[in-house]
PDB file of N, CA and C in Angstrom:
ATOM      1  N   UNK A   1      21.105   4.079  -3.112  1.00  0.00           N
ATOM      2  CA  UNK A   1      19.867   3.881  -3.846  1.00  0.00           C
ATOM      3  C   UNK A   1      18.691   3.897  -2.873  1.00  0.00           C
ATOM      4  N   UNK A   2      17.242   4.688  -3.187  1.00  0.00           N
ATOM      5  CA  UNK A   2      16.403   4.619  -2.662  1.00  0.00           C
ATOM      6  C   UNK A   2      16.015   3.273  -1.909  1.00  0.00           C
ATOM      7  N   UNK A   3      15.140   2.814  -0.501  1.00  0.00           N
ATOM      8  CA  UNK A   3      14.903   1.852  -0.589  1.00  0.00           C
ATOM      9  C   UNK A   3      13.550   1.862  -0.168  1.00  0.00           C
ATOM     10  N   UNK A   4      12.500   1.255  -0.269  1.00  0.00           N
ATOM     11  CA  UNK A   4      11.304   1.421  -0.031  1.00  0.00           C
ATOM     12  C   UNK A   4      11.026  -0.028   1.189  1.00  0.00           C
ATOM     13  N   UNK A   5      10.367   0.497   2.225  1.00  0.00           N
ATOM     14  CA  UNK A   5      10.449  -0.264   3.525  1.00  0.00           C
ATOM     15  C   UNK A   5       9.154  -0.515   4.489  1.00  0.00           C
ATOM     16  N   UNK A   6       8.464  -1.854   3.934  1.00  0.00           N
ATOM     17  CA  UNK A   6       6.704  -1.821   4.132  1.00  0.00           C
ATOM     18  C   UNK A   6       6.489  -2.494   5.134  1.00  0.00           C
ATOM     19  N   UNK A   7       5.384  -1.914   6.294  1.00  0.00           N
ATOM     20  CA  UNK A   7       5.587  -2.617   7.134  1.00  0.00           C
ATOM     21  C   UNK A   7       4.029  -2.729   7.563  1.00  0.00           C
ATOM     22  N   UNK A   8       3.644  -3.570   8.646  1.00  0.00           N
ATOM     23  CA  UNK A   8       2.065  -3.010   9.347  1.00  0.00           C
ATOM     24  C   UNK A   8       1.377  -4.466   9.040  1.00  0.00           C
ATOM     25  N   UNK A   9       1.851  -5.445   7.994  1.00  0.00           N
ATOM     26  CA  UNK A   9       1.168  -6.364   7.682  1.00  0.00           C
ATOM     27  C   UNK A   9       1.232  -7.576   9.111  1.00  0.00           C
ATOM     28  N   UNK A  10       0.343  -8.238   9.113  1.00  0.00           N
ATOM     29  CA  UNK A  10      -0.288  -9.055   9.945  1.00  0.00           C
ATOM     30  C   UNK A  10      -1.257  -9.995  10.280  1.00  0.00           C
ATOM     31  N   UNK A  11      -1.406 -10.841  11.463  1.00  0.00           N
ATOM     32  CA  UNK A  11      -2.371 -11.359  11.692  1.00  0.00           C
ATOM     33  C   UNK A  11      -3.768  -9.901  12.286  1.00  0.00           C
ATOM     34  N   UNK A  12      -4.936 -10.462  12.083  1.00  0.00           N
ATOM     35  CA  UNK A  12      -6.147  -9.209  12.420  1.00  0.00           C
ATOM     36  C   UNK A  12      -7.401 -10.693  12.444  1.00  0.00           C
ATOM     37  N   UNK A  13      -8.467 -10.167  13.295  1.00  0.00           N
ATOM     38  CA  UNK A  13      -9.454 -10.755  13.414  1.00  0.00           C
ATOM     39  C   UNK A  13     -10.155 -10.440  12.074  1.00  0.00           C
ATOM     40  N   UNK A  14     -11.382 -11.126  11.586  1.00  0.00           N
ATOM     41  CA  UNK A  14     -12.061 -10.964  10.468  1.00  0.00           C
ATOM     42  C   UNK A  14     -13.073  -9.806  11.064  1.00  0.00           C
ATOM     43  N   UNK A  15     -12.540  -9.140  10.450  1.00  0.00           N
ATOM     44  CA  UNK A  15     -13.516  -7.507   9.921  1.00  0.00           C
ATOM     45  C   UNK A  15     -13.029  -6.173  10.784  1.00  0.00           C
ATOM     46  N   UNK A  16     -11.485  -6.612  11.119  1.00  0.00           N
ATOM     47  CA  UNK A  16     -10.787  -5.853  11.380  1.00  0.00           C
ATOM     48  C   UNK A  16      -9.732  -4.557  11.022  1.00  0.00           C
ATOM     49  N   UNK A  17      -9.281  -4.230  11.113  1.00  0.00           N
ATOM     50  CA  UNK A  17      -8.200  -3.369  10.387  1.00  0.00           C
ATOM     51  C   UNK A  17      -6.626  -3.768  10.549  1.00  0.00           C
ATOM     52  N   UNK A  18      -5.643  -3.027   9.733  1.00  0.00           N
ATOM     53  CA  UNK A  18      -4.458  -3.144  10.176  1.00  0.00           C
ATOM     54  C   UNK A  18      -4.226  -1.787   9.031  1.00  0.00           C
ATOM     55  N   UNK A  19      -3.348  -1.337   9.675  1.00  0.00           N
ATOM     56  CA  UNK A  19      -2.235   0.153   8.816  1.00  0.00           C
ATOM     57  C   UNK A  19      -1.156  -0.190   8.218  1.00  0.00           C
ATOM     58  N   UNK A  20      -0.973  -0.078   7.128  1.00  0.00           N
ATOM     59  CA  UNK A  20       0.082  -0.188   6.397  1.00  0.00           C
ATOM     60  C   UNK A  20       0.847   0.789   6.585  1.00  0.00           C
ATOM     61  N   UNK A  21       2.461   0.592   6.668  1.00  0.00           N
ATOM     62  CA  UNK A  21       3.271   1.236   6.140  1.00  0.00           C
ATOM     63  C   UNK A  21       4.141   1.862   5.114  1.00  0.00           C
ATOM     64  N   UNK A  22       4.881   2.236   4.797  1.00  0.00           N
ATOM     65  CA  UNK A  22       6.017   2.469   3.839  1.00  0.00           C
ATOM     66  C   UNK A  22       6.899   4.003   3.717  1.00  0.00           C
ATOM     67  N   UNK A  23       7.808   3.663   4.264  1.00  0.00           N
ATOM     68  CA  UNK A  23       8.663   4.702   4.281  1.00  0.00           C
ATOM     69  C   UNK A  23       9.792   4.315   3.130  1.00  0.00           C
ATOM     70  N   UNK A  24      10.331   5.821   2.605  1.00  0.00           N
ATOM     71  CA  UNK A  24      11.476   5.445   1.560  1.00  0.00           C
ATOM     72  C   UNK A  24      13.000   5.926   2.778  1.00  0.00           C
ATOM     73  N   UNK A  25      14.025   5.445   2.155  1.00  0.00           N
ATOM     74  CA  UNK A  25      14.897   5.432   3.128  1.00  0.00           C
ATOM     75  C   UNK A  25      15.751   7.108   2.396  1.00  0.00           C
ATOM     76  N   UNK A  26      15.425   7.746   1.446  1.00  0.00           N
ATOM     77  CA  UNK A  26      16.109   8.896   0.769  1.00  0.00           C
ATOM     78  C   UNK A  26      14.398   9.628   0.615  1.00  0.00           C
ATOM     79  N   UNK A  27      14.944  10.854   0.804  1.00  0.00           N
ATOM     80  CA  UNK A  27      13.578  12.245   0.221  1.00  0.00           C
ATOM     81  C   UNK A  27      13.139  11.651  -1.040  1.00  0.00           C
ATOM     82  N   UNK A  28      11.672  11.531  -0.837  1.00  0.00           N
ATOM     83  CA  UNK A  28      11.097  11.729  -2.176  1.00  0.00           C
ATOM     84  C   UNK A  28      10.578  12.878  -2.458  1.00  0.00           C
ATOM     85  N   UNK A  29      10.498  13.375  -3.297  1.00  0.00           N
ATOM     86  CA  UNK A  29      10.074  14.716  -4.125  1.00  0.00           C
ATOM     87  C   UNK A  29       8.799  14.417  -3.561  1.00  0.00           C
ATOM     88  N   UNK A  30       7.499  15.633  -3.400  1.00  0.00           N
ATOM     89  CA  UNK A  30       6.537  15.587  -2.978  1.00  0.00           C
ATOM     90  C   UNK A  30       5.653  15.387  -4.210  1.00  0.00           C
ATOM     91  N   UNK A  31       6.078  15.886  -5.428  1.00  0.00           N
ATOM     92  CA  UNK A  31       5.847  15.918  -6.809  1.00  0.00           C
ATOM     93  C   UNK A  31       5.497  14.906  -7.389  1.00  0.00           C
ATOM     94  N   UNK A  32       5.640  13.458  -6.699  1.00  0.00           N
ATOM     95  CA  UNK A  32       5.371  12.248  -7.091  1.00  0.00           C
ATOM     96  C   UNK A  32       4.320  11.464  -6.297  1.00  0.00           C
ATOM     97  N   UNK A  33       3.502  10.976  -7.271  1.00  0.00           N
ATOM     98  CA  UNK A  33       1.879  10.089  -6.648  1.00  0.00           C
ATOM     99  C   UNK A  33       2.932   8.505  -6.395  1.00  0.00           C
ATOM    100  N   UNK A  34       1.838   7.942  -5.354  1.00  0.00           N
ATOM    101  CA  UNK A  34       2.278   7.076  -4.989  1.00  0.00           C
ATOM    102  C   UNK A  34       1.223   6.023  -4.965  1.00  0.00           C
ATOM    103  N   UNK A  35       1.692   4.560  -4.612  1.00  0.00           N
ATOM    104  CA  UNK A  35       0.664   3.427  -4.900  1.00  0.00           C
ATOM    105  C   UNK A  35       0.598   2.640  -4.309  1.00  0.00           C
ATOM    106  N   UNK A  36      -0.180   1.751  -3.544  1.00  0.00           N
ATOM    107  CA  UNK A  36      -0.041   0.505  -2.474  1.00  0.00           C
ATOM    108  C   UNK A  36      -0.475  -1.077  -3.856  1.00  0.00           C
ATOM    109  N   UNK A  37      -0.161  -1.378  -4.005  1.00  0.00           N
ATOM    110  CA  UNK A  37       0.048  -2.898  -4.618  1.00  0.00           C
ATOM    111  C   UNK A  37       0.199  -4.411  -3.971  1.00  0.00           C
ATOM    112  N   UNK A  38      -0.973  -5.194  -4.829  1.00  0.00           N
ATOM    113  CA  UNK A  38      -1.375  -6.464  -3.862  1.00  0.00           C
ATOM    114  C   UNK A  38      -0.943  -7.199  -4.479  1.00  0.00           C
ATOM    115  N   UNK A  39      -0.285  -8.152  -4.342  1.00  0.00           N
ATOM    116  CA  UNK A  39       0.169  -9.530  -4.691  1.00  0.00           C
ATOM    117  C   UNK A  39      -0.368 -10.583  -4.282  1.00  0.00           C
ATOM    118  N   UNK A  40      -1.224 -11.647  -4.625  1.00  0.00           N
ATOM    119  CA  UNK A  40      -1.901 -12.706  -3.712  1.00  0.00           C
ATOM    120  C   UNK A  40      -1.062 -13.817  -4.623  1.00  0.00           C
ATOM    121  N   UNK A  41      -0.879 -15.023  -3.908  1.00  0.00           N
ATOM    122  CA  UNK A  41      -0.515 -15.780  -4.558  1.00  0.00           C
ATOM    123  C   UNK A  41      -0.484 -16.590  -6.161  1.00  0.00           C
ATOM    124  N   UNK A  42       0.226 -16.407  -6.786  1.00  0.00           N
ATOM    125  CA  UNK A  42      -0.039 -17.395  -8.257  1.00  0.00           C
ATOM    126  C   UNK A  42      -0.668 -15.931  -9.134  1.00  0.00           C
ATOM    127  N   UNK A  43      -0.438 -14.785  -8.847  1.00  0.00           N
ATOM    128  CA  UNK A  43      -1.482 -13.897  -9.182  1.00  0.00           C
ATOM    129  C   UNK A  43      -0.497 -12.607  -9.502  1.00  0.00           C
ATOM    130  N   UNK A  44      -0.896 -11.741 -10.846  1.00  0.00           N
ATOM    131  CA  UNK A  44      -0.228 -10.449 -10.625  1.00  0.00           C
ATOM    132  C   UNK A  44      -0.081  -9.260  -9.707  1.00  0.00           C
ATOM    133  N   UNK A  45       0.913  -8.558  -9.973  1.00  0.00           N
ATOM    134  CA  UNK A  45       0.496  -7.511  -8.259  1.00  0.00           C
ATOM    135  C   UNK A  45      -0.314  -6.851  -9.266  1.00  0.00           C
ATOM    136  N   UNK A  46      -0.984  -5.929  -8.747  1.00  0.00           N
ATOM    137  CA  UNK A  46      -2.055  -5.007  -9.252  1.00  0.00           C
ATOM    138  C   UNK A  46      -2.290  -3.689  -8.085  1.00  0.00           C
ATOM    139  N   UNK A  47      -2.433  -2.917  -8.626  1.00  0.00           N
ATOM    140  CA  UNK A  47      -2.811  -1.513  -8.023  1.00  0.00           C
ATOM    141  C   UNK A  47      -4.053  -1.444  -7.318  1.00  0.00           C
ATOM    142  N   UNK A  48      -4.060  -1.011  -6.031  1.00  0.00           N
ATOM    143  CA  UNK A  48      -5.837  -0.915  -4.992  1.00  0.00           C
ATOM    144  C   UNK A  48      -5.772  -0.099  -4.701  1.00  0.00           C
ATOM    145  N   UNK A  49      -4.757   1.305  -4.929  1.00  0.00           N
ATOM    146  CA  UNK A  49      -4.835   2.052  -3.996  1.00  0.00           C
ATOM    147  C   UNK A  49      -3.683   3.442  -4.482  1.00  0.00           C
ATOM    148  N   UNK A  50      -4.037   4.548  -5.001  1.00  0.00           N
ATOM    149  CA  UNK A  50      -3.064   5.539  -5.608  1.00  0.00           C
ATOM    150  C   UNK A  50      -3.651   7.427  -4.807  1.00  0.00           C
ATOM    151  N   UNK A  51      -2.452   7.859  -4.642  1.00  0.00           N
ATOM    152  CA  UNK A  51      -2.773   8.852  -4.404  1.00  0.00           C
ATOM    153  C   UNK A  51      -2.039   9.737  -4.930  1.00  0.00           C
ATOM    154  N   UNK A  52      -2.282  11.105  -5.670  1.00  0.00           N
ATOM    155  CA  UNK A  52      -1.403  11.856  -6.394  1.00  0.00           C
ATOM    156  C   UNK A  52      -0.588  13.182  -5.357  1.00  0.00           C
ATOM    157  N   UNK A  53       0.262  13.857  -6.295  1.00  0.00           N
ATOM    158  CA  UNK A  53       0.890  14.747  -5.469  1.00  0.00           C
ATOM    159  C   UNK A  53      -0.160  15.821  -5.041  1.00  0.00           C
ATOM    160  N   UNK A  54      -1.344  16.185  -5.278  1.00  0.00           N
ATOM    161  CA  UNK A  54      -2.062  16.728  -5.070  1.00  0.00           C
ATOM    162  C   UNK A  54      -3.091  16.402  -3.864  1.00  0.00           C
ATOM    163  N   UNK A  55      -2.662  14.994  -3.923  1.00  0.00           N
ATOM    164  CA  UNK A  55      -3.337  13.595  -2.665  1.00  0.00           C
ATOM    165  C   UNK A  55      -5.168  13.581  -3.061  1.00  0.00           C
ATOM    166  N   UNK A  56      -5.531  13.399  -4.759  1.00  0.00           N
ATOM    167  CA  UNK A  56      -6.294  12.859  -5.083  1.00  0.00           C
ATOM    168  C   UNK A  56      -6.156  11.657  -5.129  1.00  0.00           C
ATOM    169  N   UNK A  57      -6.981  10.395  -4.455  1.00  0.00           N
ATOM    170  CA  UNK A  57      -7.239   9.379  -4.619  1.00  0.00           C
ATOM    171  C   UNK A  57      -7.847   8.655  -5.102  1.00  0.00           C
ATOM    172  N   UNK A  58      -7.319   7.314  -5.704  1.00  0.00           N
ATOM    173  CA  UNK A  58      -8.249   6.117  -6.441  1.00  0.00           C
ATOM    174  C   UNK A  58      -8.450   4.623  -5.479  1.00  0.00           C
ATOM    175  N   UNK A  59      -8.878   4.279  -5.823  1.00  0.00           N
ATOM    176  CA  UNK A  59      -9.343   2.513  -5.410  1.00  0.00           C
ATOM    177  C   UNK A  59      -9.143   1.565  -6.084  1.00  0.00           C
ATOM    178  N   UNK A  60      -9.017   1.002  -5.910  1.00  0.00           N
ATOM    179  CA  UNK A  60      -9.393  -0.627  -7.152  1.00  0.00           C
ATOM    180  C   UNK A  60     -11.131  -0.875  -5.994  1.00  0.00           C
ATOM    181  N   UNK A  61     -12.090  -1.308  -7.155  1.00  0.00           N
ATOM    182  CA  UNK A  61     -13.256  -1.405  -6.828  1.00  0.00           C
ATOM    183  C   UNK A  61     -13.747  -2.555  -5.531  1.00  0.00           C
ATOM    184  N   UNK A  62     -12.373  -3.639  -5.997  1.00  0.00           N
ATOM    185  CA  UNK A  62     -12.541  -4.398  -4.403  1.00  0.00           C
ATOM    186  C   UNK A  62     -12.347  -3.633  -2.938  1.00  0.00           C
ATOM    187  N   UNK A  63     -11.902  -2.572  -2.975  1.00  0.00           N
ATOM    188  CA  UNK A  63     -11.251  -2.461  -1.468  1.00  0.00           C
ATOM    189  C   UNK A  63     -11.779  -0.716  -1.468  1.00  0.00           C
ATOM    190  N   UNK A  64     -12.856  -0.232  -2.256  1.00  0.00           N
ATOM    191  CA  UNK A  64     -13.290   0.938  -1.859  1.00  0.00           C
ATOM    192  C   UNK A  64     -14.181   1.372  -1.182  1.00  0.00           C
ATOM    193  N   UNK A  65     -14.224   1.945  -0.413  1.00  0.00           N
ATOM    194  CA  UNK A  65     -14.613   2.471   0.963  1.00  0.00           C
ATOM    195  C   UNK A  65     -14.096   1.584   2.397  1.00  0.00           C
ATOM    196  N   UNK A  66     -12.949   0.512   2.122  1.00  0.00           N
ATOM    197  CA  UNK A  66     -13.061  -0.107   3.166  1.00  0.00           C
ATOM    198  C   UNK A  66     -11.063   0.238   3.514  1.00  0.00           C
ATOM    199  N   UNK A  67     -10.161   1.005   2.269  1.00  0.00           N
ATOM    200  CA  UNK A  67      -9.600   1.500   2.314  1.00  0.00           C
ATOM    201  C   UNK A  67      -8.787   2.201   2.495  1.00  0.00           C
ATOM    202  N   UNK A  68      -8.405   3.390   2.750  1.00  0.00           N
ATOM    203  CA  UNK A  68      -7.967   4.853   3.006  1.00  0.00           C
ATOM    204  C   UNK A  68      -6.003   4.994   2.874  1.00  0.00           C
ATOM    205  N   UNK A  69      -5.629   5.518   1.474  1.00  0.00           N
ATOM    206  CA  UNK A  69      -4.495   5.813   1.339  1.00  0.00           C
ATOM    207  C   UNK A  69      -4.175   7.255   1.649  1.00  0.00           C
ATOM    208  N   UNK A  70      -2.982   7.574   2.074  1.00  0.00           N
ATOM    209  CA  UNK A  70      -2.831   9.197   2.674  1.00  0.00           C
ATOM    210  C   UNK A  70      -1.413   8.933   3.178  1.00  0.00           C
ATOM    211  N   UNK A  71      -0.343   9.851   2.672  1.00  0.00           N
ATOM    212  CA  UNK A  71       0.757   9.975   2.753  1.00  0.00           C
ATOM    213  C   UNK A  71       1.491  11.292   3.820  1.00  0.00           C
ATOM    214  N   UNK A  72       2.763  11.265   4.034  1.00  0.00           N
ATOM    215  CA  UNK A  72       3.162  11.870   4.962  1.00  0.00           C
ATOM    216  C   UNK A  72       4.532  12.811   4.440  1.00  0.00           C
ATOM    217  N   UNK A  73       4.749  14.043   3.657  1.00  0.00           N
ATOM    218  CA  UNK A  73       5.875  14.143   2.838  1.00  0.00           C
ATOM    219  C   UNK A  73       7.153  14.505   3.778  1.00  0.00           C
ATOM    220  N   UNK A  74       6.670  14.933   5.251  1.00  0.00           N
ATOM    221  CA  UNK A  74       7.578  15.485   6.150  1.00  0.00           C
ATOM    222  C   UNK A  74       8.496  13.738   6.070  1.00  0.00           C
ATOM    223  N   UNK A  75       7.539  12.877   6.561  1.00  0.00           N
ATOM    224  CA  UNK A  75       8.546  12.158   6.701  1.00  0.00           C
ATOM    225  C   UNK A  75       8.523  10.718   5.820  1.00  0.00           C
ATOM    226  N   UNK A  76       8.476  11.339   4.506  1.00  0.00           N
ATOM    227  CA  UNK A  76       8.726  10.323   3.446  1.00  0.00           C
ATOM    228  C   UNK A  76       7.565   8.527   3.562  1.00  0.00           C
ATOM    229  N   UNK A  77       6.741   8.952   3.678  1.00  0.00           N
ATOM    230  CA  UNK A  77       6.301   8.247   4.611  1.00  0.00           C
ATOM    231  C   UNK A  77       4.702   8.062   3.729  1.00  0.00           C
ATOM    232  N   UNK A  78       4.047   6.736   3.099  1.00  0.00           N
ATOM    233  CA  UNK A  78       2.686   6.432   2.580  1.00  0.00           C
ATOM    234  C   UNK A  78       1.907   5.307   3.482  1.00  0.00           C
ATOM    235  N   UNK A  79       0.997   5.828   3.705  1.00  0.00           N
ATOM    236  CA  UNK A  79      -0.412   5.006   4.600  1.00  0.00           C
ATOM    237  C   UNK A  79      -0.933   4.168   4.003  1.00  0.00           C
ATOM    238  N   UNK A  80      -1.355   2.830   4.310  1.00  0.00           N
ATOM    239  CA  UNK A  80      -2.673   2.044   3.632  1.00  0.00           C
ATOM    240  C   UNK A  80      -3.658   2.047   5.331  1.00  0.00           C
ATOM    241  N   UNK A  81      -4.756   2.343   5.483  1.00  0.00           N
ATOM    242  CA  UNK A  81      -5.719   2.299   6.454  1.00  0.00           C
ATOM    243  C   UNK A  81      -6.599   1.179   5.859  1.00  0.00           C
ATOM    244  N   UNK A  82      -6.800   0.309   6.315  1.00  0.00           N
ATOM    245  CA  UNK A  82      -7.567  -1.264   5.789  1.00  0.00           C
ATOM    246  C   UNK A  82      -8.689  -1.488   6.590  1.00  0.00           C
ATOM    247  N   UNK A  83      -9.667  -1.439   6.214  1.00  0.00           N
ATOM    248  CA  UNK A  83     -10.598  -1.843   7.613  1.00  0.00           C
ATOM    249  C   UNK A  83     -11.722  -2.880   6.835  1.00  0.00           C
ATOM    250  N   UNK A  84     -12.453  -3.523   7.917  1.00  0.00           N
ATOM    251  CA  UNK A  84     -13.401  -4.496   7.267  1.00  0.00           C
ATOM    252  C   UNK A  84     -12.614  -5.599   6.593  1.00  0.00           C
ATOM    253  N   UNK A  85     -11.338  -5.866   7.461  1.00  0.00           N
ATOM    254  CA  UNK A  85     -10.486  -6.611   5.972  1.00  0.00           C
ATOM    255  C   UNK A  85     -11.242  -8.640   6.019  1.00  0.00           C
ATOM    256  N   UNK A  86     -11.132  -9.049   4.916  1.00  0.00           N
ATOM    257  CA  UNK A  86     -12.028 -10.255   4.752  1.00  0.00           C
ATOM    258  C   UNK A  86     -11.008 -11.416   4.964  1.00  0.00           C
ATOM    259  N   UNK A  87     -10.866 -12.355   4.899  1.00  0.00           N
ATOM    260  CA  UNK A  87      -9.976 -13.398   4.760  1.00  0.00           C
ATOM    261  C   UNK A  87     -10.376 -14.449   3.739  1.00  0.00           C
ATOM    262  N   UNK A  88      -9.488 -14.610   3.000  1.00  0.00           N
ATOM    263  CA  UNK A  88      -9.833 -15.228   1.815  1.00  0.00           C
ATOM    264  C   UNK A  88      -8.015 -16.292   1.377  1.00  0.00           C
ATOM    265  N   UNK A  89      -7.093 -15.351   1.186  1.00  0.00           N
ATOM    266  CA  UNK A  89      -5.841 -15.885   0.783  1.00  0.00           C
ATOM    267  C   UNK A  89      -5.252 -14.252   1.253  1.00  0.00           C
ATOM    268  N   UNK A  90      -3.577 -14.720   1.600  1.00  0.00           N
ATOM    269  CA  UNK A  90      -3.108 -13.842   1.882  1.00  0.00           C
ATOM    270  C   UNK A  90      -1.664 -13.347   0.855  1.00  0.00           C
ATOM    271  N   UNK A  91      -2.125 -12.334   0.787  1.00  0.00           N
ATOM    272  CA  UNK A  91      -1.423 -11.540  -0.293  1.00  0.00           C
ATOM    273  C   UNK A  91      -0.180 -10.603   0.522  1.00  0.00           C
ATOM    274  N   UNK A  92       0.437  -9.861  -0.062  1.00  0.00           N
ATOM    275  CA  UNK A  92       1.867  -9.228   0.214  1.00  0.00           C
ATOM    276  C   UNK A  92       1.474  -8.311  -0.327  1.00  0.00           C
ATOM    277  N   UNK A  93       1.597  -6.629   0.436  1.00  0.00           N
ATOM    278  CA  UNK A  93       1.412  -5.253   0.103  1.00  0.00           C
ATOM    279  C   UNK A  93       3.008  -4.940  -0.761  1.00  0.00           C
ATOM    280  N   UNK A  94       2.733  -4.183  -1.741  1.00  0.00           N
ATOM    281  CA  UNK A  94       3.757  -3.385  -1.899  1.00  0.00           C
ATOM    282  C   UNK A  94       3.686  -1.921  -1.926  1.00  0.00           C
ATOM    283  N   UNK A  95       4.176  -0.826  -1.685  1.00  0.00           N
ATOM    284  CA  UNK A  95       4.202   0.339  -2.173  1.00  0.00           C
ATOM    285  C   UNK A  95       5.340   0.693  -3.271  1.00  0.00           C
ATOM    286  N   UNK A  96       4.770   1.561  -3.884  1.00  0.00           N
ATOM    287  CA  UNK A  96       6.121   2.161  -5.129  1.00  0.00           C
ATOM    288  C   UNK A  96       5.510   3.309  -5.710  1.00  0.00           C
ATOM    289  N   UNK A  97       6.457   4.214  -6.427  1.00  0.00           N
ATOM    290  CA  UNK A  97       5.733   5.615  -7.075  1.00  0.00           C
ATOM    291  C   UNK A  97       4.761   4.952  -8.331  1.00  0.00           C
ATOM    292  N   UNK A  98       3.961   5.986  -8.625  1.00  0.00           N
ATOM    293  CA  UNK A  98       3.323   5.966  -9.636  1.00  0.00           C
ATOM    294  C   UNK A  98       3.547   5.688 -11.023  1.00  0.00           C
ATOM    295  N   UNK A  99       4.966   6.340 -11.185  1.00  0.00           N
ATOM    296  CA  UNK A  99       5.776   6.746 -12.084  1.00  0.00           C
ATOM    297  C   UNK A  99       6.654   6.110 -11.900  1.00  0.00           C
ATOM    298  N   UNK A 100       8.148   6.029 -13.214  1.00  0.00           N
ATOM    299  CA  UNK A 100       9.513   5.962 -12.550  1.00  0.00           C
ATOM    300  C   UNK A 100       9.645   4.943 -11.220  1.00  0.00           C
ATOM    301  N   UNK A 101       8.722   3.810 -11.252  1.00  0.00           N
ATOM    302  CA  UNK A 101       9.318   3.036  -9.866  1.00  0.00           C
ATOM    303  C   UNK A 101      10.500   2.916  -9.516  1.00  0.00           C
ATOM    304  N   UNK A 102      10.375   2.660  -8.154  1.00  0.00           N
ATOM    305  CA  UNK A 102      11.852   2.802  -7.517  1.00  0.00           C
ATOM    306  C   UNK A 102      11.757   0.775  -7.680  1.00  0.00           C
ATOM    307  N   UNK A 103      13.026   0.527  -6.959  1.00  0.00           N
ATOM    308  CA  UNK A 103      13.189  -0.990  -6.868  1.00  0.00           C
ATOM    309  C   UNK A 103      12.123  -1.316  -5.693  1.00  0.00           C
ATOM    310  N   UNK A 104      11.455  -2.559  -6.378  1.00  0.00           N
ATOM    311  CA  UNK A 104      10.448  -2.645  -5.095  1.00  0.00           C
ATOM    312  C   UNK A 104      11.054  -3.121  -3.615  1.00  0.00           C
ATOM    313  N   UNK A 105      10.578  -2.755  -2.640  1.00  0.00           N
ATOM    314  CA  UNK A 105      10.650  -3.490  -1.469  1.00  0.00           C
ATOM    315  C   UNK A 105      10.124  -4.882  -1.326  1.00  0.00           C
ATOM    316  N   UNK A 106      10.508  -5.559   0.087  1.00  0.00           N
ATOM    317  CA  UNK A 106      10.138  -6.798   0.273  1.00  0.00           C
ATOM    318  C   UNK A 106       8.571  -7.119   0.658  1.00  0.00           C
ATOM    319  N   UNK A 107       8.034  -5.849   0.482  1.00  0.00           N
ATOM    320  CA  UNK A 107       6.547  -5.742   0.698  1.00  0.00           C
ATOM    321  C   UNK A 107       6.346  -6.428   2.806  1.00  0.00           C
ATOM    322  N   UNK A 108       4.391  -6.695   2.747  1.00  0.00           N
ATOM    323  CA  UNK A 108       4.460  -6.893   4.268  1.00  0.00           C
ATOM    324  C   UNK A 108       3.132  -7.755   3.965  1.00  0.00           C
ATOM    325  N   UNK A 109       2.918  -8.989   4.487  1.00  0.00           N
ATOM    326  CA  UNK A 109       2.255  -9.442   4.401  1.00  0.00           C
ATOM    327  C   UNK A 109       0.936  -9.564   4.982  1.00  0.00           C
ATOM    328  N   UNK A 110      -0.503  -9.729   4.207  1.00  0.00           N
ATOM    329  CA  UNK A 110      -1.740  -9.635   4.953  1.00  0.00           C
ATOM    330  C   UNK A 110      -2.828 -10.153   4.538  1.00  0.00           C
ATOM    331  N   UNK A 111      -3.383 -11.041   5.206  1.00  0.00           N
ATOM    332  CA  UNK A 111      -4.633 -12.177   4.649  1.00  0.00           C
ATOM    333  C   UNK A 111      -5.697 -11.298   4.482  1.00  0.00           C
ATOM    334  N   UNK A 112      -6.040 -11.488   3.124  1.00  0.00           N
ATOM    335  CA  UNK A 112      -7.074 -10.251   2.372  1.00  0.00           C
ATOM    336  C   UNK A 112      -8.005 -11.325   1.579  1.00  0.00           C
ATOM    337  N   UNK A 113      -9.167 -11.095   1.492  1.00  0.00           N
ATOM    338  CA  UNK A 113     -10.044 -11.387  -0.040  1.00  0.00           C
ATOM    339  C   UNK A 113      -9.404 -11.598  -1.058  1.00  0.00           C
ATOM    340  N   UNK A 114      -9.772 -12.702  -1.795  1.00  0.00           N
ATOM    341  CA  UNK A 114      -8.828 -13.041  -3.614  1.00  0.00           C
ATOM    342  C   UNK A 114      -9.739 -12.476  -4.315  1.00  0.00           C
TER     343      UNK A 114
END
């Protein structure tokens, strides 16, 4: 079974960056958009961040322009680029397809804005 494997989360100074990871452990079809997902505590995950097979991108309005999702199909492989990040409460990234989710991963953790 696919496994989805997120990594990059961390400690960062305030108004810093950190890169997200996520690699799937089986080929994904290139055919499929993909999504970075925030979880903050006591709170639903929710979508900040989608890019399609075409690698048109969206935002969630908190985290746009400070952002940047962009994927890698050679090697199965989706970006979160974070910069300006705020500290507020720290939430847990997930990635998963757009579509058809796979089983989520254990996500990666990173003190973000609530």
């Amino acid at each position: 079974q696919v496994q989805l494997v997120e990594s990059g989360g961390g400690l960062v100074q305030p108004g810093g960056s950190l890169r997200l990871s996520c690699v799937a452990t089986e080929v994904i079809k290139s055919v499929n958009g993909w999504g970075w997902y925030r979880q903050a505590p006591g709170k639903q995950r929710e979508l900040v961040a989608s890019i399609t097979p075409s690698e048109v991108t969206n935002y969630a309005d908190s985290v746009k322009g400070r952002f940047t999702i962009s994927r890698d199909n050679a090697k199965n492989t989706v970006y979160l680029q974070m910069n300006s990040l705020k500290f507020k409460v720290t939430a847990i990234f997930y990635c998963n397809l757009l579509f058809s989710p796979l089983p989520w991963g254990q996500g990666t953790q990173v003190p973000v804005s609530s």
